[in-house]
C-alpha atoms as a PDB file:
ATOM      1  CA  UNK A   1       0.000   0.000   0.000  1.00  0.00           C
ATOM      2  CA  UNK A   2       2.761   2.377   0.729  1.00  0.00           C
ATOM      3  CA  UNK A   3       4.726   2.221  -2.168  1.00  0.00           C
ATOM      4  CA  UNK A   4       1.218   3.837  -4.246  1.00  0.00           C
ATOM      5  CA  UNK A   5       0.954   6.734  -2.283  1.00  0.00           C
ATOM      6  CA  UNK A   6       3.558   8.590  -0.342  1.00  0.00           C
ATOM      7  CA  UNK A   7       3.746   7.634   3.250  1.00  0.00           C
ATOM      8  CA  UNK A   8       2.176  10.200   5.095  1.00  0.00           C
ATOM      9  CA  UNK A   9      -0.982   9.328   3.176  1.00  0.00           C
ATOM     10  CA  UNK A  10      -1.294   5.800   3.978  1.00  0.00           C
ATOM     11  CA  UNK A  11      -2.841   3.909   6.666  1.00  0.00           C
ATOM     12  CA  UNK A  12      -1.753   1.568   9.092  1.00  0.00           C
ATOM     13  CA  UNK A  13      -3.324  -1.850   9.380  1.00  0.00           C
ATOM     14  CA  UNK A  14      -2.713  -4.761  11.334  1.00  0.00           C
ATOM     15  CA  UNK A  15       0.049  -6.501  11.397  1.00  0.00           C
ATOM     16  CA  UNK A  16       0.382  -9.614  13.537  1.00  0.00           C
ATOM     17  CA  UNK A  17       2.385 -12.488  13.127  1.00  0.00           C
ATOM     18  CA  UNK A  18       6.753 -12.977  11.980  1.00  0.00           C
ATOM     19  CA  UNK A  19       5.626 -13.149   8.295  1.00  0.00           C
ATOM     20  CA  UNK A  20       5.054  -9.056   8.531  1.00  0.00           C
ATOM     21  CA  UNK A  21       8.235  -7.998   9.698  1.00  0.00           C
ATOM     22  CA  UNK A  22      10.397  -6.415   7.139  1.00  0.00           C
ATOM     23  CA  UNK A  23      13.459  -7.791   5.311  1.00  0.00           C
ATOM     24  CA  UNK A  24      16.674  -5.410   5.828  1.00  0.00           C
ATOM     25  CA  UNK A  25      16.599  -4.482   2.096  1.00  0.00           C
ATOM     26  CA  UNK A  26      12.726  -3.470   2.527  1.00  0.00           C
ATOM     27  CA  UNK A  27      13.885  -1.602   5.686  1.00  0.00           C
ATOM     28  CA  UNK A  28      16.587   0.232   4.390  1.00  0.00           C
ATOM     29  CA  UNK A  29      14.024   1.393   1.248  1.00  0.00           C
ATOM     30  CA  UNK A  30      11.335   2.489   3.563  1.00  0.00           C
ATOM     31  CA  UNK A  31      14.080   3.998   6.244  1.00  0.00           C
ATOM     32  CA  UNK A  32      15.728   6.284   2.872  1.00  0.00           C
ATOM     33  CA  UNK A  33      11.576   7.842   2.474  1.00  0.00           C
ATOM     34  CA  UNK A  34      11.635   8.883   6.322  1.00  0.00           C
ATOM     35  CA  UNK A  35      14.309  12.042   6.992  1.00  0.00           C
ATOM     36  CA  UNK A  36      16.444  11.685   9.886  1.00  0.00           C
ATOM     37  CA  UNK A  37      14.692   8.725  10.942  1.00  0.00           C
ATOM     38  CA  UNK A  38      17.724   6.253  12.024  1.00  0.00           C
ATOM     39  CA  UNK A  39      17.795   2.287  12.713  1.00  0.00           C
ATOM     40  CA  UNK A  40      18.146   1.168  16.429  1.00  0.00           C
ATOM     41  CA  UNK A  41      20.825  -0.629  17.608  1.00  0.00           C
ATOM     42  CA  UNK A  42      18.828  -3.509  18.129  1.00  0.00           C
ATOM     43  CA  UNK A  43      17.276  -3.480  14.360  1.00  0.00           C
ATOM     44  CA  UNK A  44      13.730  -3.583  15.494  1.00  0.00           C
ATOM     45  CA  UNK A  45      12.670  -0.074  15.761  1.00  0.00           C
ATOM     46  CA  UNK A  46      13.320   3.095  13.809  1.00  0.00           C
ATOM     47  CA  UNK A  47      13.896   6.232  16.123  1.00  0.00           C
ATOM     48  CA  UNK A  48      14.026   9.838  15.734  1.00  0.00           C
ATOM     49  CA  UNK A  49      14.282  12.932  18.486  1.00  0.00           C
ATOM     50  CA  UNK A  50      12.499  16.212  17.367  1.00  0.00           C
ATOM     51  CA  UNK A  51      13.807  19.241  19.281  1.00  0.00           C
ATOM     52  CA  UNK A  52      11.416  21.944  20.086  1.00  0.00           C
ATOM     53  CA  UNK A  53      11.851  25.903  21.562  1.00  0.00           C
ATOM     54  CA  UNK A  54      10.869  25.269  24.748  1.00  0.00           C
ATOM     55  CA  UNK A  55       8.165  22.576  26.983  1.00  0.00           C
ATOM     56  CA  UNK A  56       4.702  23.913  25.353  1.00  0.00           C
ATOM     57  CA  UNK A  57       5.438  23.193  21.471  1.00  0.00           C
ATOM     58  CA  UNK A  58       7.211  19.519  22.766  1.00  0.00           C
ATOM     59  CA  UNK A  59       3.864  18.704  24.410  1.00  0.00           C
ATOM     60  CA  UNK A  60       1.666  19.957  21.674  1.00  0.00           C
ATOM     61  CA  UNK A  61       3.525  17.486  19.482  1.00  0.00           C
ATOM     62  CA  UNK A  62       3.521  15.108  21.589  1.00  0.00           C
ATOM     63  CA  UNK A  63      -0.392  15.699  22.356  1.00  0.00           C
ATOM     64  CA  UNK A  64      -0.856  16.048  18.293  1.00  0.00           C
ATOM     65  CA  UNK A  65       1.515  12.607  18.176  1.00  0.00           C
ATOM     66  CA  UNK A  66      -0.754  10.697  20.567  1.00  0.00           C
ATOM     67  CA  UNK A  67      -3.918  11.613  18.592  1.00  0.00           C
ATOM     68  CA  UNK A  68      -2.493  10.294  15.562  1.00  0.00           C
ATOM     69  CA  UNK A  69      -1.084   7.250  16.694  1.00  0.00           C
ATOM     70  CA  UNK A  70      -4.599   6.554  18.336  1.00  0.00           C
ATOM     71  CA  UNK A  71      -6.407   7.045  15.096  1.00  0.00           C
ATOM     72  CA  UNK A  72      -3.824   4.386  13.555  1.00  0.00           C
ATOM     73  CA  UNK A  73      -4.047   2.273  16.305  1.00  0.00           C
ATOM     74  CA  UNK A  74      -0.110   1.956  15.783  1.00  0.00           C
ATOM     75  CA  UNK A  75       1.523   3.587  19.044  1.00  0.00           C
ATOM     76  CA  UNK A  76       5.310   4.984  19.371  1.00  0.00           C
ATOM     77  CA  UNK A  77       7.207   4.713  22.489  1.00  0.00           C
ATOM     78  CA  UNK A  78       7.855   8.296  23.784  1.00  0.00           C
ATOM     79  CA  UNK A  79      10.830  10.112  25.653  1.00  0.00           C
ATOM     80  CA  UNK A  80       9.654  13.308  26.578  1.00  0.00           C
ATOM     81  CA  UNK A  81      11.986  16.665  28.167  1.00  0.00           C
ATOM     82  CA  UNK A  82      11.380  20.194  28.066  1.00  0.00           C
ATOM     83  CA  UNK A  83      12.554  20.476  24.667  1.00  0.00           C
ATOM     84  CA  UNK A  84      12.614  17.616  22.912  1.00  0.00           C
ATOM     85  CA  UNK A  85      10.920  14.226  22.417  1.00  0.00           C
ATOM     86  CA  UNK A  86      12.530  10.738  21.023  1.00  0.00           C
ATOM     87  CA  UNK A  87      10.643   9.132  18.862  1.00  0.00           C
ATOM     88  CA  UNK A  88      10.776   5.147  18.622  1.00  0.00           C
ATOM     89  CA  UNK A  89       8.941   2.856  16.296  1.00  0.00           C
ATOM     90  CA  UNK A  90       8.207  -0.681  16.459  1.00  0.00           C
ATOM     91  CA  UNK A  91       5.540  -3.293  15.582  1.00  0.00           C
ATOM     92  CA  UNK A  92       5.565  -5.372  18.800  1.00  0.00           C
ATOM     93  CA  UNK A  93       3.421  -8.102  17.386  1.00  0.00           C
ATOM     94  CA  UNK A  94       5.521  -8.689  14.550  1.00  0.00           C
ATOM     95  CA  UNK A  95       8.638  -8.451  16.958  1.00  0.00           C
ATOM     96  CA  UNK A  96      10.515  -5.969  14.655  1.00  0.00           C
ATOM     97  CA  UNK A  97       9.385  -3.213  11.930  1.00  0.00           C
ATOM     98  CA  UNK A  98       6.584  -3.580   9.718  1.00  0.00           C
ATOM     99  CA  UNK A  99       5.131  -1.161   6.962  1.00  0.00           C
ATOM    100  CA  UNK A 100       3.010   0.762   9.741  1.00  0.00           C
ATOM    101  CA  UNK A 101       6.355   2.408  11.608  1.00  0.00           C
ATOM    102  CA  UNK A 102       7.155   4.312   9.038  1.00  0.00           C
ATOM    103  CA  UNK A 103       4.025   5.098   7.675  1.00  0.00           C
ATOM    104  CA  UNK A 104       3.385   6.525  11.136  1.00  0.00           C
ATOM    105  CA  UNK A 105       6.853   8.042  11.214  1.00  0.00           C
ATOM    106  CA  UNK A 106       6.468  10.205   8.117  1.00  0.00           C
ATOM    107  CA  UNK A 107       3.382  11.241  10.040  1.00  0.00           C
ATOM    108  CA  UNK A 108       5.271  12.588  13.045  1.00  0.00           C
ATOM    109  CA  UNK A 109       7.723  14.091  10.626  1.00  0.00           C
ATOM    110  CA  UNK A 110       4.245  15.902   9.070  1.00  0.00           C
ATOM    111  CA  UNK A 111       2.796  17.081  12.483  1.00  0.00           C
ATOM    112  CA  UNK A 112       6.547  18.519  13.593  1.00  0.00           C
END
């Protein structure tokens, strides 16, 4: 579905099971259509930090961020300061990264 329309445009939808986690060649497509966005260490999760001016535009992203991720049903893990918030993106029932993290990370990148 992604590769039709650009990422930000797409939905997520569910993806359970090994068979939906992505090959490293798919990964490293999908990762080169996401700015900034950078492999973990771990290879299972795609993370990003988005610096802000100060604590009230880092919460409204973060509040904008959360309302997203609940519409896609597809939810980041968040590390939140006073002027900045790290990103991380993972499909836990796939145990590893499937289509949705970075269709829902070129939505962050969208809402920052």
């Amino acid at each position: 579905m992604a590769d039709r329309i650009p990422l930000d445009q797409a939905r997520c939808i569910p993806r359970r099971g090994h068979e939906h986690r992505l090959g490293e060649a798919r990964v490293r497509e999908l990762l080169a259509q996401v700015d900034g966005w950078e492999l973990a260490e771990d290879g299972h999760a795609i993370t990003k930090t988005f610096r802000f001016p100060d604590y009230y535009h880092t919460i409204s992203f973060v509040n904008a961020l959360a309302h997203e991720a609940n519409r896609e049903d597809h939810h980041p893990d968040l590390s939140v300061h006073y002027d900045r918030c790290m990103v991380r993106w993972s499909t836990h029932d796939c145990d590893g990264l499937s289509e949705n993290d970075f269709i829902c990370a070129a939505k962050a990148d969208r809402l920052a």
